[in-house]
C-alpha atoms as a PDB file:
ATOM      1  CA  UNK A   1     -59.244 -30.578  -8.586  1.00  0.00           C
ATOM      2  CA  UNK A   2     -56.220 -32.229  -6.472  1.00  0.00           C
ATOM      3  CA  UNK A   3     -54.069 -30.973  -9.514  1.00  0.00           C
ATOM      4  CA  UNK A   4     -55.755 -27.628 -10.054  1.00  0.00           C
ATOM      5  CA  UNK A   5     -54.905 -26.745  -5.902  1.00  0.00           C
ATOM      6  CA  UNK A   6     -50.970 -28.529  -6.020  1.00  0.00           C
ATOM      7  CA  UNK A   7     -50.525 -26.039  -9.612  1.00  0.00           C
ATOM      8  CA  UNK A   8     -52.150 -23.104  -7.217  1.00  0.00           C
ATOM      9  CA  UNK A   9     -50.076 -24.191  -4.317  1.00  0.00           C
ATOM     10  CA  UNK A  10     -46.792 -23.878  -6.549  1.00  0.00           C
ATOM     11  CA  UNK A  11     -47.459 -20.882  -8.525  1.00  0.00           C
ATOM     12  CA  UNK A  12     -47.877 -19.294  -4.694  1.00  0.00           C
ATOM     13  CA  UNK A  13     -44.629 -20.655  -3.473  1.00  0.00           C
ATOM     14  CA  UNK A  14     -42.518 -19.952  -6.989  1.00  0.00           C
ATOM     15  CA  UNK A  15     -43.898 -16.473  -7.021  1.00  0.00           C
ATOM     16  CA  UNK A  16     -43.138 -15.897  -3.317  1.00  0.00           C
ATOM     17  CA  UNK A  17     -39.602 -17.003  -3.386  1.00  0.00           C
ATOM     18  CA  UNK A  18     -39.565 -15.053  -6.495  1.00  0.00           C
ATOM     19  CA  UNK A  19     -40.254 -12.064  -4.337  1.00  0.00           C
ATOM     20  CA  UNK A  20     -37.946 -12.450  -2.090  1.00  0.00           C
ATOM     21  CA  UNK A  21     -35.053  -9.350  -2.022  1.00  0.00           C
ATOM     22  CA  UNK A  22     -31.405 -10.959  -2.562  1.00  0.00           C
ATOM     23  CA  UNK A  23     -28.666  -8.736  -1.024  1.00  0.00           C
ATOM     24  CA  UNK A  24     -24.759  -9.343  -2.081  1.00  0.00           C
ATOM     25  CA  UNK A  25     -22.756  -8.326  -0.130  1.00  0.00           C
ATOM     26  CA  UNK A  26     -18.747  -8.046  -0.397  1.00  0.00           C
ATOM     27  CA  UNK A  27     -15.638  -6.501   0.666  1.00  0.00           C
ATOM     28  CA  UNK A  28     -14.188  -3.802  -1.220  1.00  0.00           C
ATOM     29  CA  UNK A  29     -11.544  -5.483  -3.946  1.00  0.00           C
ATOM     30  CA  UNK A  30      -8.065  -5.124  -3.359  1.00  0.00           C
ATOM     31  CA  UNK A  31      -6.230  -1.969  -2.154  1.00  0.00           C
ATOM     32  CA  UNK A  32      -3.101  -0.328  -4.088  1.00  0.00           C
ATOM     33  CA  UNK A  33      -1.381  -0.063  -0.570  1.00  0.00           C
ATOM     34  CA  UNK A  34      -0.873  -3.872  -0.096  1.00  0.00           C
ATOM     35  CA  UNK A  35       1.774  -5.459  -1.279  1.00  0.00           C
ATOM     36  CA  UNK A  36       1.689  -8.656  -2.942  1.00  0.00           C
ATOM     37  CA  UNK A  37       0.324 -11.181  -0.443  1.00  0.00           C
ATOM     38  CA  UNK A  38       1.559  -8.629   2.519  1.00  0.00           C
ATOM     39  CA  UNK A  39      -0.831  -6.700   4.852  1.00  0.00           C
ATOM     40  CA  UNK A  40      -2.144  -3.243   3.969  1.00  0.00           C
ATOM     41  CA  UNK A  41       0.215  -0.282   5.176  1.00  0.00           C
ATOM     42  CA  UNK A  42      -3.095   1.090   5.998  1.00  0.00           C
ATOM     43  CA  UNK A  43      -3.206   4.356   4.158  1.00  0.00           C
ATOM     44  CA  UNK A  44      -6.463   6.438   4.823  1.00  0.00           C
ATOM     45  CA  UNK A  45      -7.993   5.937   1.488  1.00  0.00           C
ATOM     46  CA  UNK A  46      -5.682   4.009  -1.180  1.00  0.00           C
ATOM     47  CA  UNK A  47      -7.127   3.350  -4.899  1.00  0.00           C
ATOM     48  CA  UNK A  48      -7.944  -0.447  -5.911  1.00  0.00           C
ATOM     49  CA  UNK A  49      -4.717  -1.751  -7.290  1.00  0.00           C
ATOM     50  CA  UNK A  50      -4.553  -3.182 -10.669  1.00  0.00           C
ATOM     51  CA  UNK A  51      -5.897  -6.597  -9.626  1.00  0.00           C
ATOM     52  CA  UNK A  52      -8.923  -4.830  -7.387  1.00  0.00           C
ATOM     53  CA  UNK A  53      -9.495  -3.100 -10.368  1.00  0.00           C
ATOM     54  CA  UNK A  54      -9.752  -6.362 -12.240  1.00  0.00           C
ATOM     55  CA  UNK A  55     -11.687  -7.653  -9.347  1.00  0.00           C
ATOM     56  CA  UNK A  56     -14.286  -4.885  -9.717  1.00  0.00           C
ATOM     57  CA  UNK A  57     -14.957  -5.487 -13.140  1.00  0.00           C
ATOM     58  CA  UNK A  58     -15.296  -9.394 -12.969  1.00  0.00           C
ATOM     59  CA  UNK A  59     -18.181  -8.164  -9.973  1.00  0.00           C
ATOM     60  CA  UNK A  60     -19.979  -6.220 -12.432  1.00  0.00           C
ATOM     61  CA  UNK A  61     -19.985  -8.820 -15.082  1.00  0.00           C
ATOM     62  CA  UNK A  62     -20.669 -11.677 -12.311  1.00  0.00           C
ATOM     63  CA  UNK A  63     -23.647  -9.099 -10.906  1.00  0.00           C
ATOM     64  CA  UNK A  64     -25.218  -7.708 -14.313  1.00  0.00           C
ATOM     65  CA  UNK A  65     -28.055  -9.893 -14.703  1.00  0.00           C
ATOM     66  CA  UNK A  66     -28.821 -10.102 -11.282  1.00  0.00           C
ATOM     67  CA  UNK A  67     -31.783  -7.162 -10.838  1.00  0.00           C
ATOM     68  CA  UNK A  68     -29.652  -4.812  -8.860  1.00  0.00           C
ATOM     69  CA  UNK A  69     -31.770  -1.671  -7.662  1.00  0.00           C
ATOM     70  CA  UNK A  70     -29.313  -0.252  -5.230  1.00  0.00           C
ATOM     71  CA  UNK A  71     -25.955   0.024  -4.692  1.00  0.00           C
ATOM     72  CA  UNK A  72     -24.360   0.669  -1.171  1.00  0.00           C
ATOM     73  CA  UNK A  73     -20.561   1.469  -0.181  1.00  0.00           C
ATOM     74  CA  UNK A  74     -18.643   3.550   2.413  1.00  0.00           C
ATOM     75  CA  UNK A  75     -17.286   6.542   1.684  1.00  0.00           C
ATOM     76  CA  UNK A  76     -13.948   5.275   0.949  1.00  0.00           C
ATOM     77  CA  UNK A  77     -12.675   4.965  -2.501  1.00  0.00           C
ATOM     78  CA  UNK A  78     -12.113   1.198  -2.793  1.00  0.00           C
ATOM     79  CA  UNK A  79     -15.502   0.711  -1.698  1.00  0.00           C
ATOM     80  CA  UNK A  80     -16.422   3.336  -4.402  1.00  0.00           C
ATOM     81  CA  UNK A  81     -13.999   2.060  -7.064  1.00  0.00           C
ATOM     82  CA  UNK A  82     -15.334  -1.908  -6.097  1.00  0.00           C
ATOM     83  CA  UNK A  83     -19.159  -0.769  -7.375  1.00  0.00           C
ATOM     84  CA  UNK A  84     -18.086   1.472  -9.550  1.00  0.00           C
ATOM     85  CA  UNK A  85     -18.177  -0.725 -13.330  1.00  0.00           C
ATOM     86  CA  UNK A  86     -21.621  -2.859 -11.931  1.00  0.00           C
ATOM     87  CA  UNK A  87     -23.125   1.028 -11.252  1.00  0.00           C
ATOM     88  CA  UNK A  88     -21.849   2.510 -15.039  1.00  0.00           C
ATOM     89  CA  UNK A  89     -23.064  -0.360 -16.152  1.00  0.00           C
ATOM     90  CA  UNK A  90     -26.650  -0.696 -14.569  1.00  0.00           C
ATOM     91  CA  UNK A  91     -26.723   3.047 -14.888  1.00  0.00           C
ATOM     92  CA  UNK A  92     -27.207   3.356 -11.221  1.00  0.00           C
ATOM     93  CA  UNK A  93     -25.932   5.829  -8.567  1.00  0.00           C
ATOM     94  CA  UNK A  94     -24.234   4.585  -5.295  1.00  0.00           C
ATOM     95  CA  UNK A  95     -25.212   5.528  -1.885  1.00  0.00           C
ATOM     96  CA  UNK A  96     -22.430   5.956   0.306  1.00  0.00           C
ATOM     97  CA  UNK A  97     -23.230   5.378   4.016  1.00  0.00           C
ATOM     98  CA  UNK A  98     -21.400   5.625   7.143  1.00  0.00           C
ATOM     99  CA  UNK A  99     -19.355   2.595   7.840  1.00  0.00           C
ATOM    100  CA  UNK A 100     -20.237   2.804  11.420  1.00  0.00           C
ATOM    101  CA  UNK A 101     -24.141   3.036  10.872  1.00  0.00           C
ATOM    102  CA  UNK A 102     -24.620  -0.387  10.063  1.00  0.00           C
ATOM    103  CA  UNK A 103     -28.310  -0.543  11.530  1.00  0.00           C
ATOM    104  CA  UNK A 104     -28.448   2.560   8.873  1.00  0.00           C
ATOM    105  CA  UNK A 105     -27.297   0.474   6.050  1.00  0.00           C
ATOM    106  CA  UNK A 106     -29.653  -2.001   6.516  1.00  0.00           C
ATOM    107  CA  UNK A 107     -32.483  -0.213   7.213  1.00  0.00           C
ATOM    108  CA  UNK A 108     -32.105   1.104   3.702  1.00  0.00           C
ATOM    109  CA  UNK A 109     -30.906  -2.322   1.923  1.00  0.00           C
ATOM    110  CA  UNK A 110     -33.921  -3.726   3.178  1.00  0.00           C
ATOM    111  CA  UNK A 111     -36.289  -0.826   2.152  1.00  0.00           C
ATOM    112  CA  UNK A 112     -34.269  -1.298  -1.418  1.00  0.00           C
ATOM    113  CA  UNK A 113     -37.466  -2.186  -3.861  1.00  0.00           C
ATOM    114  CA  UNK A 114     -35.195  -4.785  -5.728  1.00  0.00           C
ATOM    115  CA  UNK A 115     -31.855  -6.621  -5.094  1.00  0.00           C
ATOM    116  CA  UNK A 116     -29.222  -5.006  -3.325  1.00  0.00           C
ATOM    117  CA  UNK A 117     -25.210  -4.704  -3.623  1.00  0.00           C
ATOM    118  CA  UNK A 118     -23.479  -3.822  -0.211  1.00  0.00           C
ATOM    119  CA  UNK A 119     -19.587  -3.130  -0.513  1.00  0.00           C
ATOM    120  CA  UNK A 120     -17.879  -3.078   2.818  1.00  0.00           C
ATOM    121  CA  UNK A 121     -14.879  -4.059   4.834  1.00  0.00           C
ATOM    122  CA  UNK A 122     -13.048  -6.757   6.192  1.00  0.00           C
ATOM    123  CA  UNK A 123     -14.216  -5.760   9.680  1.00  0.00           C
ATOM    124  CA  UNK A 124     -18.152  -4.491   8.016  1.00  0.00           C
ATOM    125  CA  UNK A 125     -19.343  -7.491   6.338  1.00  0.00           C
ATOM    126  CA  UNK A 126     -19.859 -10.096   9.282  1.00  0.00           C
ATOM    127  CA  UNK A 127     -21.580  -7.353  10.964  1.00  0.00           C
ATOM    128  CA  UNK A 128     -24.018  -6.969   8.016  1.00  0.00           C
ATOM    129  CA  UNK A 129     -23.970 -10.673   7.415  1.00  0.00           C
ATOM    130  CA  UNK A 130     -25.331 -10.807  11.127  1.00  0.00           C
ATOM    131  CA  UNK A 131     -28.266  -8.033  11.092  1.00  0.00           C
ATOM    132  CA  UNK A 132     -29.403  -9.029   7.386  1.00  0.00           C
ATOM    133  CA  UNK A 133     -30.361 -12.401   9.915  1.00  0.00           C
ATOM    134  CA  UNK A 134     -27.179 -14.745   8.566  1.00  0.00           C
ATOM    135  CA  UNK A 135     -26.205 -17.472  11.814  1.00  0.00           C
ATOM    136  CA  UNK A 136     -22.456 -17.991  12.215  1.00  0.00           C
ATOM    137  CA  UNK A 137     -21.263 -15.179   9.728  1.00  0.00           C
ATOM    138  CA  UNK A 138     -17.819 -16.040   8.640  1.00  0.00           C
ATOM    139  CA  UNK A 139     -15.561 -13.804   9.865  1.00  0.00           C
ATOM    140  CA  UNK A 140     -12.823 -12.555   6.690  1.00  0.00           C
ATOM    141  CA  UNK A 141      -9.114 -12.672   7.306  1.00  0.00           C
ATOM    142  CA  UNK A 142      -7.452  -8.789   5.581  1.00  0.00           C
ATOM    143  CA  UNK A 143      -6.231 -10.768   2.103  1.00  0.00           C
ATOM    144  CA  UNK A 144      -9.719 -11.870   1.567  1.00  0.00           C
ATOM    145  CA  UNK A 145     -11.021 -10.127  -1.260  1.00  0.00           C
ATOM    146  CA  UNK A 146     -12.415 -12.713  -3.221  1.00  0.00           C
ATOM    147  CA  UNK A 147     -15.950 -13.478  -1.144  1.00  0.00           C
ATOM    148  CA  UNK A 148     -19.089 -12.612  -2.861  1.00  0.00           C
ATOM    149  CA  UNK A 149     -22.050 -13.473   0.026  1.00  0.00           C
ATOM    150  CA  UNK A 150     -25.863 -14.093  -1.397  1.00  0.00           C
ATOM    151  CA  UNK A 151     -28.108 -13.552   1.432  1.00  0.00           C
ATOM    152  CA  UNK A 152     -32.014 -14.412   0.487  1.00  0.00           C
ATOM    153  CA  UNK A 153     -34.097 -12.606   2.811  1.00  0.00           C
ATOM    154  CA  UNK A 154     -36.768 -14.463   4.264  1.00  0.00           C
ATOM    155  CA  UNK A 155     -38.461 -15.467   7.534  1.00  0.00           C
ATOM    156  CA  UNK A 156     -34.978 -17.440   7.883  1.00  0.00           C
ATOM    157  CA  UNK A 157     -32.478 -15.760   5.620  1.00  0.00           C
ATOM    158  CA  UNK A 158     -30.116 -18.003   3.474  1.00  0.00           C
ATOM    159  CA  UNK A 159     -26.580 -17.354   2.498  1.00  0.00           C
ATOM    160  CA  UNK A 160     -24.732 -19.091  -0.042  1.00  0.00           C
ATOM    161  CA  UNK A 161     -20.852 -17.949  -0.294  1.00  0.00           C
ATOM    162  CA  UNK A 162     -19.548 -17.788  -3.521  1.00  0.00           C
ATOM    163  CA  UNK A 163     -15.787 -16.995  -4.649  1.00  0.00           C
ATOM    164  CA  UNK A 164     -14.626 -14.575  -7.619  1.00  0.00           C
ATOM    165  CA  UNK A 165     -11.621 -13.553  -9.102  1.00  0.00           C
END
């Protein structure tokens, strides 16, 4: 019987972590305006470059498997062209959302019935980090394109930080 309830007990707490939403977040990949290992000139909406490109793809095939529902970005293009190959290939449509509604955003990430991409900004993703219930976001310097974020939602959300190229 001891054996029967500690098989019950872990079926319950496999299928509840199961449950639980995962939300990636990242920054957009690298902009077309920013010159090699320089600062952005700050256009008002450059392309990915060639490597953010590259970046964009190596999401989608880091991402595929991962049970991605929903797909959020900014209305920018690099946001856009970051999601873009992990969308064509889950055959999903983004949802662009105001960069300055971040309560917005997460409202909807967390409404998401599956696993969630969010691609923001160097200045967006703490933020996000912080209201998806992450302590002591990390804060990401402008050449730091190469942070993917894994936030398990929970009672006590978890983050692991991973790094792509």
């Amino acid at each position: 019987m001891q054996r029967l309830l500690l098989s019950v007990m872990f079926l319950f707490v496999a299928v509840s972590a199961a449950a639980q939403q995962t939300v990636f977040v990242v920054r957009h990949a690298e902009r077309a305006d920013a010159a090699a290992g320089g600062s952005p000139t700050m256009a008002s909406d450059p392309d990915l470059s060639e490597a953010g490109r590259a970046r964009a793809q190596s999401l989608a095939t880091a991402l595929k498997d991962a049970k991605i529902t929903a797909i959020f970005v900014t209305p920018y293009k690099r946001t856009q062209q970051t999601a873009e190959p992990l969308a064509k290939a889950l055959g999903l449509q983004v949802t662009a959302i105001d960069p300055k509604d971040a309560a917005g955003l997460i409202e909807k990430a967390k409404a998401a019935s599956g696993n969630v991409l969010i691609v923001g900004h160097s200045n967006t993703v703490p933020d996000i980090l912080t209201r998806l219930g992450v302590t002591d976001a990390p804060k990401l310097a402008d050449d730091e394109y190469d942070n993917l974020f894994v936030v398990v939602r929970g009672e006590k959300p978890s983050l692991v930080r991973l790094r792509f190229r």
